[in-house]
C-alpha atoms as a PDB file:
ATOM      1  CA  UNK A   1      -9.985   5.828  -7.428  1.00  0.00           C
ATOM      2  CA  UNK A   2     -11.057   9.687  -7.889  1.00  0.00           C
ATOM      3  CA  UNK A   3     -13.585   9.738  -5.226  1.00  0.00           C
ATOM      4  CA  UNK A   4     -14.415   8.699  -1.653  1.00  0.00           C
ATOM      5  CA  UNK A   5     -16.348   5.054  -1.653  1.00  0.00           C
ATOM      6  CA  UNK A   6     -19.272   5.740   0.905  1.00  0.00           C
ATOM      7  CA  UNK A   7     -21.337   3.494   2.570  1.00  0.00           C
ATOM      8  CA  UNK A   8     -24.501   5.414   4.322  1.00  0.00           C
ATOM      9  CA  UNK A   9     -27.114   3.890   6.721  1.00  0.00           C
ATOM     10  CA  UNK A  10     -26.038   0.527   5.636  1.00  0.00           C
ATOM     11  CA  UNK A  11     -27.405  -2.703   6.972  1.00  0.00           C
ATOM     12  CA  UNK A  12     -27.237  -5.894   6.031  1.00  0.00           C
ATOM     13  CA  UNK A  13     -28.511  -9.196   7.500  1.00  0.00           C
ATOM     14  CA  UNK A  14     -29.377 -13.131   5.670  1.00  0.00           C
ATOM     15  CA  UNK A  15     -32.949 -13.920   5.370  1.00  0.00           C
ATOM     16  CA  UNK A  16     -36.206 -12.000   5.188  1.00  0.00           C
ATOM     17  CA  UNK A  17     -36.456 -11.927   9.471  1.00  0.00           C
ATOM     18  CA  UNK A  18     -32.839 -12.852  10.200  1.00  0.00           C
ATOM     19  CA  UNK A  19     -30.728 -10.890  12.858  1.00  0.00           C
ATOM     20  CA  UNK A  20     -29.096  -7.802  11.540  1.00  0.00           C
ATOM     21  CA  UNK A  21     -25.201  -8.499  11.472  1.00  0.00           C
ATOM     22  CA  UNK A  22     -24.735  -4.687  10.618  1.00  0.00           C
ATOM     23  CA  UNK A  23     -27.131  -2.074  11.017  1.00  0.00           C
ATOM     24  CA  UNK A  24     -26.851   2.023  10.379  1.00  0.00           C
ATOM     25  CA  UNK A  25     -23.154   1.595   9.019  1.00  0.00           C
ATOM     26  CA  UNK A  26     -21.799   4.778   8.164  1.00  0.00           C
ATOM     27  CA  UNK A  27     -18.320   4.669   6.424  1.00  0.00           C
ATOM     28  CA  UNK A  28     -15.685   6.383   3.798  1.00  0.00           C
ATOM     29  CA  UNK A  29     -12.598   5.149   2.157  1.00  0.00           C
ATOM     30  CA  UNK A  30     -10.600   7.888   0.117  1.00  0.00           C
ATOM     31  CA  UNK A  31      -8.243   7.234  -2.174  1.00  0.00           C
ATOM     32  CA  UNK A  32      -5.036   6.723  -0.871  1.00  0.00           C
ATOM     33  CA  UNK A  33      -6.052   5.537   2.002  1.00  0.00           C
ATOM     34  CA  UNK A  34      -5.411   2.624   4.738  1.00  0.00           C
ATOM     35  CA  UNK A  35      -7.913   1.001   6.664  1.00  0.00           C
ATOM     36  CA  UNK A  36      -7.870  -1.437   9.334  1.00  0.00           C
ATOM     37  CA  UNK A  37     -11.521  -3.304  10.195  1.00  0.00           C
ATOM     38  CA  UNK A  38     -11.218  -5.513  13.318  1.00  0.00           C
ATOM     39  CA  UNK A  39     -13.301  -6.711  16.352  1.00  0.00           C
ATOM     40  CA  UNK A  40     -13.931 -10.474  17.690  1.00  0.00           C
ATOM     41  CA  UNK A  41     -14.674 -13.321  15.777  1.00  0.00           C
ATOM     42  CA  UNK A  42     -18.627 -13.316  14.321  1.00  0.00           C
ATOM     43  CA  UNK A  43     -18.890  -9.689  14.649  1.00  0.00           C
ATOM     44  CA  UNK A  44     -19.019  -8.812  11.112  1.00  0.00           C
ATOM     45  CA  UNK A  45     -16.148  -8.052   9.681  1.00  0.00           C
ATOM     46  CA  UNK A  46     -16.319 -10.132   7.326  1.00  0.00           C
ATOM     47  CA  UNK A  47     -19.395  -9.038   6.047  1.00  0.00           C
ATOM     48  CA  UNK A  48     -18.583  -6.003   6.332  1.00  0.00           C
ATOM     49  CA  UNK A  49     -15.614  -6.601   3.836  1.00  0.00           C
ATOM     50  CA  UNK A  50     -17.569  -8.084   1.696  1.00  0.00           C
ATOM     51  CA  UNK A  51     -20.158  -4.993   1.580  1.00  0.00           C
ATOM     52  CA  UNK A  52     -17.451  -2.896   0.485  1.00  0.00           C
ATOM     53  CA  UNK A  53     -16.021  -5.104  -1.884  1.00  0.00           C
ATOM     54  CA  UNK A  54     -19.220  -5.353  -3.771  1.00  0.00           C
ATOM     55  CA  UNK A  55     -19.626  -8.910  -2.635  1.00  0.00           C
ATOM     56  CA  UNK A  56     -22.899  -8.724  -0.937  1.00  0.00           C
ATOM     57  CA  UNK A  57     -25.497  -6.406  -1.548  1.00  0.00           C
ATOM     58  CA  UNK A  58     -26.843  -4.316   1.356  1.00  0.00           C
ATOM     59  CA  UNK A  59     -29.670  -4.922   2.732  1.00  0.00           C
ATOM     60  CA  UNK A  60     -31.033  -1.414   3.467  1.00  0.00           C
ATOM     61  CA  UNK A  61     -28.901   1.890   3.115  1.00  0.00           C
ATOM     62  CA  UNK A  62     -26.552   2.235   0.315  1.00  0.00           C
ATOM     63  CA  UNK A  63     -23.214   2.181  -1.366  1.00  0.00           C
ATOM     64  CA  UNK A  64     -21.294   4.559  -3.769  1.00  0.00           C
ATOM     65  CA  UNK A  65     -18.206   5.725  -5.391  1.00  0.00           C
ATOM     66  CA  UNK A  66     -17.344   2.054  -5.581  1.00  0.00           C
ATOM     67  CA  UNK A  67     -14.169   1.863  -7.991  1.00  0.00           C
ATOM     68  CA  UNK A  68     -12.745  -1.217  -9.481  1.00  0.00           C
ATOM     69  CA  UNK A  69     -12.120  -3.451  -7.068  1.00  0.00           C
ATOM     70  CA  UNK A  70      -9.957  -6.880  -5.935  1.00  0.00           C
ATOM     71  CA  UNK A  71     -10.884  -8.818  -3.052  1.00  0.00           C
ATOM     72  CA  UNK A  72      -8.776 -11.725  -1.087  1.00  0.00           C
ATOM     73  CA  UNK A  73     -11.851 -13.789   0.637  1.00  0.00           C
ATOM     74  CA  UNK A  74     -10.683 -15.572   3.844  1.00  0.00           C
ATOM     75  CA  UNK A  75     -10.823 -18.779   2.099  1.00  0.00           C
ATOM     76  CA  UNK A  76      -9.744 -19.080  -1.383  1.00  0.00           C
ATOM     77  CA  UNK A  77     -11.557 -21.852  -3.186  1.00  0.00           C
ATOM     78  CA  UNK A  78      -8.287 -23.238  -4.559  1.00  0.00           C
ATOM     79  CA  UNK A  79     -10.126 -25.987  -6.461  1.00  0.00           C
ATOM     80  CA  UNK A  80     -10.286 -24.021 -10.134  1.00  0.00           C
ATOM     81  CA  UNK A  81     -10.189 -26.066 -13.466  1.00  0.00           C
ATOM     82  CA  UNK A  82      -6.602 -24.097 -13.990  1.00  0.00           C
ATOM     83  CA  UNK A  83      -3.212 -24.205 -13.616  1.00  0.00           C
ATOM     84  CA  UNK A  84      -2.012 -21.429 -11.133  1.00  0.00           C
ATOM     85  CA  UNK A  85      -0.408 -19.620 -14.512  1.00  0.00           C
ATOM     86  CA  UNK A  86      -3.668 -20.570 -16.686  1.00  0.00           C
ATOM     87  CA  UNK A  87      -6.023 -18.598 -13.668  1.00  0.00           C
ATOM     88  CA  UNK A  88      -3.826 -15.494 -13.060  1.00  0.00           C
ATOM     89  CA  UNK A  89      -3.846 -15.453 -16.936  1.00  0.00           C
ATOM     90  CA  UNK A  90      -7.294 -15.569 -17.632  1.00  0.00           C
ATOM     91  CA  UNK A  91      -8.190 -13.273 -14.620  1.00  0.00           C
ATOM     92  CA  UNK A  92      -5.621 -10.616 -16.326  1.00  0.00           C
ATOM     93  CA  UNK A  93      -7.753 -11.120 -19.851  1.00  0.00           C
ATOM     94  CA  UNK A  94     -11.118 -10.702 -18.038  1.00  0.00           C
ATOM     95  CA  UNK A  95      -9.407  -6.924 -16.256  1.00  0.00           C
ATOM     96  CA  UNK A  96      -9.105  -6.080 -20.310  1.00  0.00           C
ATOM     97  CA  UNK A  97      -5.054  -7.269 -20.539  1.00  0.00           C
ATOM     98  CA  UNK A  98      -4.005  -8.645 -24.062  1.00  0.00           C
ATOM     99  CA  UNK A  99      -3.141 -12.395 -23.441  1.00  0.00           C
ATOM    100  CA  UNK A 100       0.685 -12.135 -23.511  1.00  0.00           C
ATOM    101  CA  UNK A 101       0.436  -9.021 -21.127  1.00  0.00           C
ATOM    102  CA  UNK A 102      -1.638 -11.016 -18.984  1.00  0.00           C
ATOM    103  CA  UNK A 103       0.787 -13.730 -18.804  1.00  0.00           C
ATOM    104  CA  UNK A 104       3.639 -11.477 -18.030  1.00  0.00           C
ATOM    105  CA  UNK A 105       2.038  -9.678 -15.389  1.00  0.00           C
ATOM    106  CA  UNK A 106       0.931 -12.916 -13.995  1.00  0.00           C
ATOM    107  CA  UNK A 107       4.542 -14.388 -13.924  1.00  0.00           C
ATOM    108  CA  UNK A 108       5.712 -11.174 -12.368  1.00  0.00           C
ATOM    109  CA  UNK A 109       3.490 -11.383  -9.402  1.00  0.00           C
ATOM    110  CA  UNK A 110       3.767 -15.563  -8.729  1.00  0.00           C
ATOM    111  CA  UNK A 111       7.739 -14.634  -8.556  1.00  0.00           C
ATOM    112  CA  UNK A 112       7.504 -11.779  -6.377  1.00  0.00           C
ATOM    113  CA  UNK A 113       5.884 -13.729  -4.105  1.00  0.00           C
ATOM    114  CA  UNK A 114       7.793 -16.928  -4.528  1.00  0.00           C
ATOM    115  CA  UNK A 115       5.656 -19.268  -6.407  1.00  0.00           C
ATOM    116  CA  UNK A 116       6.703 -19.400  -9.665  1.00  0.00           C
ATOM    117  CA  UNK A 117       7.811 -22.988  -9.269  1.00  0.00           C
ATOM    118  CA  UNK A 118       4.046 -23.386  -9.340  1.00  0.00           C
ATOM    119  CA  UNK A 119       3.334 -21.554 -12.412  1.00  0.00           C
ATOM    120  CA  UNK A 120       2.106 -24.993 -13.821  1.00  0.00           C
ATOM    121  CA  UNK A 121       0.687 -26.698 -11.062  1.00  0.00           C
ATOM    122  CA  UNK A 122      -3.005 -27.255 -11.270  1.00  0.00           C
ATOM    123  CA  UNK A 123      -5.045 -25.422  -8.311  1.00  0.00           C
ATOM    124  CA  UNK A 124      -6.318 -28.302  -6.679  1.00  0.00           C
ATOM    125  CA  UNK A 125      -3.044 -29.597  -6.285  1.00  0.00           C
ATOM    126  CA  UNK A 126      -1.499 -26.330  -4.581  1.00  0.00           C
ATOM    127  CA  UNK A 127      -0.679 -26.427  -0.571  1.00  0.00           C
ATOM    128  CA  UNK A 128      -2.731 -23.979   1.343  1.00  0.00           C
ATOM    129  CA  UNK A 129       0.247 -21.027   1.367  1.00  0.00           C
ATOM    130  CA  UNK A 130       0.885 -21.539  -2.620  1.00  0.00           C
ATOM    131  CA  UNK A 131      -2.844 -21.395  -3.039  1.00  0.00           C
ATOM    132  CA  UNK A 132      -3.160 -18.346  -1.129  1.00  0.00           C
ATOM    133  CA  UNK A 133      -0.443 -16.758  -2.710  1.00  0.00           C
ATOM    134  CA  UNK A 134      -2.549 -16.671  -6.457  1.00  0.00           C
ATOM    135  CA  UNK A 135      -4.976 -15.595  -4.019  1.00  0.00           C
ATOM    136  CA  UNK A 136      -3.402 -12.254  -3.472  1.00  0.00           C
ATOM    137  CA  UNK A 137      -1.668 -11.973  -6.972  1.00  0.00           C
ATOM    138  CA  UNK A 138      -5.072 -12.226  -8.683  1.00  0.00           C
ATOM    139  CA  UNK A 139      -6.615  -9.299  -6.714  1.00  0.00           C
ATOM    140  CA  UNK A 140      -2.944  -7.450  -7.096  1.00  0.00           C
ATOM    141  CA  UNK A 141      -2.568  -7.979 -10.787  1.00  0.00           C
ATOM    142  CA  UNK A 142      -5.144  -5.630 -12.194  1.00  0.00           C
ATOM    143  CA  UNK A 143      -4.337  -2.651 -10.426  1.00  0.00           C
ATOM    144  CA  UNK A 144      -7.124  -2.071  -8.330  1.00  0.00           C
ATOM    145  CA  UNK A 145      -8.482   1.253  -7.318  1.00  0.00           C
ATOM    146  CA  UNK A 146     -10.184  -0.582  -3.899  1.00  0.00           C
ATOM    147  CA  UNK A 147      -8.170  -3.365  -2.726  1.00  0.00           C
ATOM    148  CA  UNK A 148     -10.041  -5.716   0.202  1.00  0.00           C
ATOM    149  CA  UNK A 149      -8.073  -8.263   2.146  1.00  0.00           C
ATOM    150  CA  UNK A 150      -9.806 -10.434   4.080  1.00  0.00           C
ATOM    151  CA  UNK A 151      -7.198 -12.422   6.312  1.00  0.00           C
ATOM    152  CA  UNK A 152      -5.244 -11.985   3.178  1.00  0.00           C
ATOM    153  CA  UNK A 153      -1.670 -12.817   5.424  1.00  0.00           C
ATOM    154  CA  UNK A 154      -3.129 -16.220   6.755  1.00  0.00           C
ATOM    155  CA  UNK A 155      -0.852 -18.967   4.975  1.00  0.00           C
ATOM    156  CA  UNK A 156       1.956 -16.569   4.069  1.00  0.00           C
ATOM    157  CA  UNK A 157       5.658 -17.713   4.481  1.00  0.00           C
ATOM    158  CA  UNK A 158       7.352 -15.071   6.208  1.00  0.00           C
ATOM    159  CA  UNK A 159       8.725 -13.779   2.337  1.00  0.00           C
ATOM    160  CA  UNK A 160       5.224 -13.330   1.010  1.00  0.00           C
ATOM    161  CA  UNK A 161       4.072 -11.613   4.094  1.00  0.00           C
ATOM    162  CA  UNK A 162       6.632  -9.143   3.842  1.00  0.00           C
ATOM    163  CA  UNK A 163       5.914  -8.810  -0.564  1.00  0.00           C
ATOM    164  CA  UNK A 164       2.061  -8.351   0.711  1.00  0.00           C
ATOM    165  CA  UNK A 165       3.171  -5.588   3.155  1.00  0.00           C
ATOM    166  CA  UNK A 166       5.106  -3.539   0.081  1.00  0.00           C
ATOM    167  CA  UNK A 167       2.680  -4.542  -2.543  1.00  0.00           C
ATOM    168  CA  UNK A 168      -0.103  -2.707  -0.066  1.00  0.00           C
ATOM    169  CA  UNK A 169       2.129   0.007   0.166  1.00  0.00           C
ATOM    170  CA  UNK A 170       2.214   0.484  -3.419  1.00  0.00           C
ATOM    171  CA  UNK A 171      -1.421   0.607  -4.472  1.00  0.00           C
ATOM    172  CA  UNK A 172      -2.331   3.319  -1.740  1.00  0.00           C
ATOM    173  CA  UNK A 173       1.255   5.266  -3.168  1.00  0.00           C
ATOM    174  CA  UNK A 174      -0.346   5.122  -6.321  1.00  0.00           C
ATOM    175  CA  UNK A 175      -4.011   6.403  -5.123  1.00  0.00           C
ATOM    176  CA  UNK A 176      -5.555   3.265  -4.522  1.00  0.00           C
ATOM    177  CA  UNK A 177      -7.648   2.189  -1.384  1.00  0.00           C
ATOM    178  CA  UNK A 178      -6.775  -0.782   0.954  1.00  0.00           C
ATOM    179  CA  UNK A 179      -9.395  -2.224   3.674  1.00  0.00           C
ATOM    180  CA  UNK A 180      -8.037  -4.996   5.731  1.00  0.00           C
ATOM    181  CA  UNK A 181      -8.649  -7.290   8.440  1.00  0.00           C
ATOM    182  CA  UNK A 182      -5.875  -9.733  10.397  1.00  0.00           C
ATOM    183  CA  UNK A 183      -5.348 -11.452  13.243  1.00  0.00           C
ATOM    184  CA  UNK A 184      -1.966  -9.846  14.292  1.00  0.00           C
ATOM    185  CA  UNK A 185      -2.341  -6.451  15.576  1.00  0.00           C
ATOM    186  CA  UNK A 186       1.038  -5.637  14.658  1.00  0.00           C
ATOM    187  CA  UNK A 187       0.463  -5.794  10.979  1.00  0.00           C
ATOM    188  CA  UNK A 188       0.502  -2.567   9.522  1.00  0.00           C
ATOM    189  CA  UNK A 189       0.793  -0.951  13.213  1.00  0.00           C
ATOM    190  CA  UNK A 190       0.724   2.262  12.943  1.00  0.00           C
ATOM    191  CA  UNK A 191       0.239   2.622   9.094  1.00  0.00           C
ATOM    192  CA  UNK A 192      -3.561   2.890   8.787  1.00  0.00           C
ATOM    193  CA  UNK A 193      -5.373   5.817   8.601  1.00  0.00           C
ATOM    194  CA  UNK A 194      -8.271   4.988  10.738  1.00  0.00           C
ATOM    195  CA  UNK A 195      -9.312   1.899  12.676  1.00  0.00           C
ATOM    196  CA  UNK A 196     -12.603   0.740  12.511  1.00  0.00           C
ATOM    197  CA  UNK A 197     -13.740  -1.835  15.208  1.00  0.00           C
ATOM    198  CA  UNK A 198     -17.342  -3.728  14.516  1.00  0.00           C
ATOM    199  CA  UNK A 199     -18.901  -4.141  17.815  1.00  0.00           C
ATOM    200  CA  UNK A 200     -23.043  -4.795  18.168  1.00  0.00           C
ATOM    201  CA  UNK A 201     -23.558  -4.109  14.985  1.00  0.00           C
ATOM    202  CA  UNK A 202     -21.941  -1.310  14.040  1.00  0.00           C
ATOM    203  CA  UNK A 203     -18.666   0.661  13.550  1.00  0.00           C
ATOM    204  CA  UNK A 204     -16.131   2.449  16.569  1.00  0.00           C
ATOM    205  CA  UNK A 205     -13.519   4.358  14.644  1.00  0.00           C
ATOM    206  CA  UNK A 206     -10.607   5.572  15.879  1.00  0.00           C
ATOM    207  CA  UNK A 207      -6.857   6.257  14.888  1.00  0.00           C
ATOM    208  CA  UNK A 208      -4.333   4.260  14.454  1.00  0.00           C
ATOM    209  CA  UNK A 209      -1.741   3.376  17.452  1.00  0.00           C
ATOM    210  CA  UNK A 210       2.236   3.924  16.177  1.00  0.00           C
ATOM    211  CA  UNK A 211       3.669   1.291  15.873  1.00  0.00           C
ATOM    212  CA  UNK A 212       6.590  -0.060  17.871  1.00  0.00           C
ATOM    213  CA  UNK A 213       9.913   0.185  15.360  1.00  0.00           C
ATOM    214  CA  UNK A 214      10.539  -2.880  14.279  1.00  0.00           C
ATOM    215  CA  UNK A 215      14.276  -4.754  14.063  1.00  0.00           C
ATOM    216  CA  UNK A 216      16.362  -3.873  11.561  1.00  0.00           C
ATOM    217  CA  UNK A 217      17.526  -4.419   8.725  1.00  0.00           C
ATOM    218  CA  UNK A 218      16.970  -0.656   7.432  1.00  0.00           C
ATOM    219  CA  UNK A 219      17.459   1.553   5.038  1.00  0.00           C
ATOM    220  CA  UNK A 220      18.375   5.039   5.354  1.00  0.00           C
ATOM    221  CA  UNK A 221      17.692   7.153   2.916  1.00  0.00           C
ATOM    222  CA  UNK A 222      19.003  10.866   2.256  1.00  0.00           C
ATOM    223  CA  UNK A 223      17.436  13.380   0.519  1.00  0.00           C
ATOM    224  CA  UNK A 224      17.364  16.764  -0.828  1.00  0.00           C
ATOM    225  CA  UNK A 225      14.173  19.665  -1.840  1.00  0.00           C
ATOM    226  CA  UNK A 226      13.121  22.570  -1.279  1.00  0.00           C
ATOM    227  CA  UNK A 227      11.215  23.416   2.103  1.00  0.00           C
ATOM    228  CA  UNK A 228       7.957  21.806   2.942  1.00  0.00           C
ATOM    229  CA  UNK A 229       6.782  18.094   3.529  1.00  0.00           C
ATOM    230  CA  UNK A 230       7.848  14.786   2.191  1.00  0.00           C
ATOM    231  CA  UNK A 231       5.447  12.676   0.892  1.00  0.00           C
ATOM    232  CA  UNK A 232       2.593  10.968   2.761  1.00  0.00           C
ATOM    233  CA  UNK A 233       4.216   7.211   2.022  1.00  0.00           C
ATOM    234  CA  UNK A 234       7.332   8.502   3.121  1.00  0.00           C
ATOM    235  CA  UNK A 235       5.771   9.632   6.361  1.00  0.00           C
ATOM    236  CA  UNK A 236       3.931   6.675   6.997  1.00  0.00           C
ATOM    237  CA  UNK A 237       6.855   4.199   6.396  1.00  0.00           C
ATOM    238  CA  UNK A 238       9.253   5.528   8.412  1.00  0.00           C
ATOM    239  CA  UNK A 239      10.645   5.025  11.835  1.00  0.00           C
ATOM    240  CA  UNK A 240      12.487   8.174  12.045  1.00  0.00           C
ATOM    241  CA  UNK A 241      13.030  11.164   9.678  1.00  0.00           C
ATOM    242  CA  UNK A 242      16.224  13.893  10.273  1.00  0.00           C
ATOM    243  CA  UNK A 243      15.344  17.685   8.589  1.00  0.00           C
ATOM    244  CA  UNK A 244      18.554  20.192   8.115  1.00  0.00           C
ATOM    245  CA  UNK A 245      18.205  23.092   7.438  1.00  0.00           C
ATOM    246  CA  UNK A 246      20.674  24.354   4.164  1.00  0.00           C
ATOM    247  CA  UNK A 247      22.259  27.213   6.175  1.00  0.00           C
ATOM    248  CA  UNK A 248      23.483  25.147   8.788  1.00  0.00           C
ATOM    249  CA  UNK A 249      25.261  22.459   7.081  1.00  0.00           C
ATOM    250  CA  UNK A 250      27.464  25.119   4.707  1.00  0.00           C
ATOM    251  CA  UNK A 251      30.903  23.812   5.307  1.00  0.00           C
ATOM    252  CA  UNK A 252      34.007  24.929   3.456  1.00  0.00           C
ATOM    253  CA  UNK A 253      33.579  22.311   0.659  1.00  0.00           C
ATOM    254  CA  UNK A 254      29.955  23.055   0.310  1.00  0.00           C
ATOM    255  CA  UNK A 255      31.236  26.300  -0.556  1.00  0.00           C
ATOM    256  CA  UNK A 256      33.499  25.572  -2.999  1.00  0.00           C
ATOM    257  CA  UNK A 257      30.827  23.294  -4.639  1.00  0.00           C
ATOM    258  CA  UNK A 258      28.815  26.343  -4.802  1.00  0.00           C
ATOM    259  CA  UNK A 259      31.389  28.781  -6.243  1.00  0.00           C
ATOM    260  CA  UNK A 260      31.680  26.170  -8.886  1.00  0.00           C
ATOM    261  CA  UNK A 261      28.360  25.612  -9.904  1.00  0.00           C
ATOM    262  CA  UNK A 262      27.838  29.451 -10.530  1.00  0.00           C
ATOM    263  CA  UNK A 263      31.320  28.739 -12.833  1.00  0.00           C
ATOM    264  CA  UNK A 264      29.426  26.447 -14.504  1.00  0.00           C
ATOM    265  CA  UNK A 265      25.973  27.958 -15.449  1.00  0.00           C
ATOM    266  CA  UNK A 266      25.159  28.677 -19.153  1.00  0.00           C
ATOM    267  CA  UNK A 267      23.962  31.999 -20.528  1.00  0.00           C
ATOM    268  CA  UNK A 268      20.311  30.810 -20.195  1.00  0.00           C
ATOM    269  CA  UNK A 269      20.856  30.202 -16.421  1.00  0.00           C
ATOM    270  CA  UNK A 270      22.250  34.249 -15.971  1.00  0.00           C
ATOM    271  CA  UNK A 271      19.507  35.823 -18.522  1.00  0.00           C
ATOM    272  CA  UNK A 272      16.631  34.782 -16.091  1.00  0.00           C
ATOM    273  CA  UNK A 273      17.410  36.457 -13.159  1.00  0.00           C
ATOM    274  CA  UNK A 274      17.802  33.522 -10.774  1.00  0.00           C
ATOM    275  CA  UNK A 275      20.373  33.548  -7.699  1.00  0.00           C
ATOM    276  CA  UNK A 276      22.776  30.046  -8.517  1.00  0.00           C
ATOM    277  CA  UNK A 277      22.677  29.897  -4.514  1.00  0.00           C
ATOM    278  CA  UNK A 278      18.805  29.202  -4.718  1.00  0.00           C
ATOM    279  CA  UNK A 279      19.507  25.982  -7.073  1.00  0.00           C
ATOM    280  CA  UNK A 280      21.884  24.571  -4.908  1.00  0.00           C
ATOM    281  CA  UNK A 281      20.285  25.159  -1.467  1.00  0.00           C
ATOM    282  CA  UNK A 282      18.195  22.743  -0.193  1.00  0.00           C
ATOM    283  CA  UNK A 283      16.745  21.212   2.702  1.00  0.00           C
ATOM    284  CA  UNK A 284      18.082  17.601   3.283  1.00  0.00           C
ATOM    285  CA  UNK A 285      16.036  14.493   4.990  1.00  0.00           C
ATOM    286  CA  UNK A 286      17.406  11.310   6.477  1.00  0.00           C
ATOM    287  CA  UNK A 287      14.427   8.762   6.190  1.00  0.00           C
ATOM    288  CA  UNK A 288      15.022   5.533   8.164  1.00  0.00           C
ATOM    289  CA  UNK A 289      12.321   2.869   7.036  1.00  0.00           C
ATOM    290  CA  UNK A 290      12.791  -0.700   7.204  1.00  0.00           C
ATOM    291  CA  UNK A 291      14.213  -2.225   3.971  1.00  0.00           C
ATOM    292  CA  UNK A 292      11.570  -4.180   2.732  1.00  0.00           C
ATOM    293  CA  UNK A 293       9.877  -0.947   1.781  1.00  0.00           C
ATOM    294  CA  UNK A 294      12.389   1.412   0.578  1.00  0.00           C
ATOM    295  CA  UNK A 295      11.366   0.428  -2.856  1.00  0.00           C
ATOM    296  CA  UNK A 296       8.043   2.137  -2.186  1.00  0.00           C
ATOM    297  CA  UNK A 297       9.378   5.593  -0.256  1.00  0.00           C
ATOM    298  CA  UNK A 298      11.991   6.091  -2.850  1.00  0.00           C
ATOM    299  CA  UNK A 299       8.927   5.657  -5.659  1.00  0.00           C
ATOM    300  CA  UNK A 300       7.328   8.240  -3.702  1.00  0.00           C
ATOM    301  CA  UNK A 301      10.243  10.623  -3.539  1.00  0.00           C
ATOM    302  CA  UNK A 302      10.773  10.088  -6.814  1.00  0.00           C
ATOM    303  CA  UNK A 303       7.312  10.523  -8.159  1.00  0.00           C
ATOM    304  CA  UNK A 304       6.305  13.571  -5.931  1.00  0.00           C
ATOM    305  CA  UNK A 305       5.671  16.702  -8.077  1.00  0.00           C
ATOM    306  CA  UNK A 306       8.404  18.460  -7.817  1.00  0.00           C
ATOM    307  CA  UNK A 307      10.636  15.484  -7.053  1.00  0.00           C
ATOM    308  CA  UNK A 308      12.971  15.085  -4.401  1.00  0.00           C
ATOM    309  CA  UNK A 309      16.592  14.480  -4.925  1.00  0.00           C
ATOM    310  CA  UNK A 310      18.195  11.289  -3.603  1.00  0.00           C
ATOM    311  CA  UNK A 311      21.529  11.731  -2.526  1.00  0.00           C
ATOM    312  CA  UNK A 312      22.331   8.499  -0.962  1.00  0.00           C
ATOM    313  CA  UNK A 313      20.948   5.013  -0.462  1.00  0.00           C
ATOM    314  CA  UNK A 314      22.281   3.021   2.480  1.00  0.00           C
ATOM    315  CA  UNK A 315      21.755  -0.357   4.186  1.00  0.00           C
ATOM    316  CA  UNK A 316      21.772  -0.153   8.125  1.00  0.00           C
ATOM    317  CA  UNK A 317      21.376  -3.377   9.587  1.00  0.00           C
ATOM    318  CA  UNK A 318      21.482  -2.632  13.235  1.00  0.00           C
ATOM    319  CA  UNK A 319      18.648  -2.609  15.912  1.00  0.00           C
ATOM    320  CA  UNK A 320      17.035   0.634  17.290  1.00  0.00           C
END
């Protein structure tokens, strides 16, 4: 997703004289970015999904920047002429995946979020949460630069719900776009970048609320760079972050460490001028996230330009 999807003056209602269910809806999602839709039931979120998802067509107004996008309806229509495999399969051809990729990829995602026992169980057959698992993995498997989930948690086991919390995490650390709507205000508390509450018609935006720190288990995480700020996903994830400063923390073995580092640098190293204490110093961060996602900060550390150095990995199980 390069650019901003935009929706201007956008209405939409059903019928030539029907009620407007949105009217003079003004929106952008950039890339990146986390958005939360909610308001009461028949307000118009739905449709509202659906607009941005390329679903329904808008009725007046219009839409653009629209990237390619995967959307989780709130009801799946589970009864498909495939096997669960067979869909997620063909779904993967139709994004432009070579068959055998496509049916890797599609194994991947049914056992991440535990339904590969129903790899070859025909869709009709499938009990609402395995059906609503494919649900997600189809719209997940591609990639998508715009993902829209629409109730997407409803059916989860508490496993899935979790994989569908890290797998969001993941497209908007990789410059994707996520819209979403659920019932329980503590999903993603905290994480969104804006709020967006349909009321009357049209759109109340405001930011998100932080979200209370969950139980443990979690995963602290240390790291090492050079001054300035970690990574967005890093931010967004965590429940606490820890900054020392390099000058502060010099004990005697630190020192020593140091001494033998400048020992140990080659000719090239001297030639170009550079103090060895400037390669060695550097500001360290303990990042506390909950476990479930330290697979996506550490991608992020990892994959910032320049990278950060992980020093340590550790479990924490208690509560905070």
């Amino acid at each position: 997703m390069e650019r901003d999807l935009r929706l201007d003056g956008v209405g939409r209602r059903y019928g030539l004289r029907g009620p407007w269910v949105l009217r003079d809806v003004s929106v952008a999602l950039a890339p990146g970015s986390l958005t939360r839709v909610e308001g009461p039931n028949g307000s118009g979120k739905s449709t509202l999904l659906r607009l941005l998802a390329g679903i329904d067509a808008p009725t007046e107004g219009r839409v653009t920047g629209r990237p390619r996008t995967a959307y989780v309806p709130e009801r799946f229509p589970a009864a498909l002429p495939f096997t669960a495999l067979g869909y997620l399969t063909h779904l993967g051809a139709v994004h432009g995946l070579p068959r055998a990729s496509a049916e890797r990829v599609a194994h991947e995602w049914l056992d991440r979020f535990g339904a590969s026992a129903h790899a070859r169980t025909p869709m009709n057959r499938l009990s609402k949460g395995s059906s609503q698992k494919v649900a997600v993995a189809q719209a997940l498997l591609a990639e998508p630069g715009l993902l829209v989930l629409d109730e997407a948690w409803t059916g989860l086991d508490t496993r899935a719900r979790a994989e569908l919390e890290r797998a969001v995490a993941e497209r908007t650390a990789a410059g994707g776009a996520v819209v979403f709507v659920d019932h329980d205000p503590r999903r993603l508390a905290g994480a969104a970048d804006a709020v967006h509450t349909v009321c009357d018609g049209g759109l109340r935006s405001r930011p998100d609320e932080p979200a209370a720190a969950p139980d443990g288990p979690y995963t602290v995480i240390e790291v090492q760079g050079e001054a300035g700020p970690l990574p967005a996903e890093a931010l967004r994830l965590a429940v606490r972050t820890e900054e020392r400063d390099p000058t502060n923390r010099m004990d005697r073995m630190e020192r020593m460490d140091r001494m033998d580092r400048r020992e140990q640098m080659d000719s090239t190293d001297r030639a170009d001028g550079a103090d060895p204490a400037d390669r060695v110093d550097r500001w360290t961060h303990r990042i506390t996230v909950p476990a479930s996602h330290s697979d996506v900060v550490l991608r992020a550390l990892l994959t910032a330009r320049p990278p950060w150095h992980v020093a340590s990995v550790r479990l924490d199980g208690s509560r905070r």
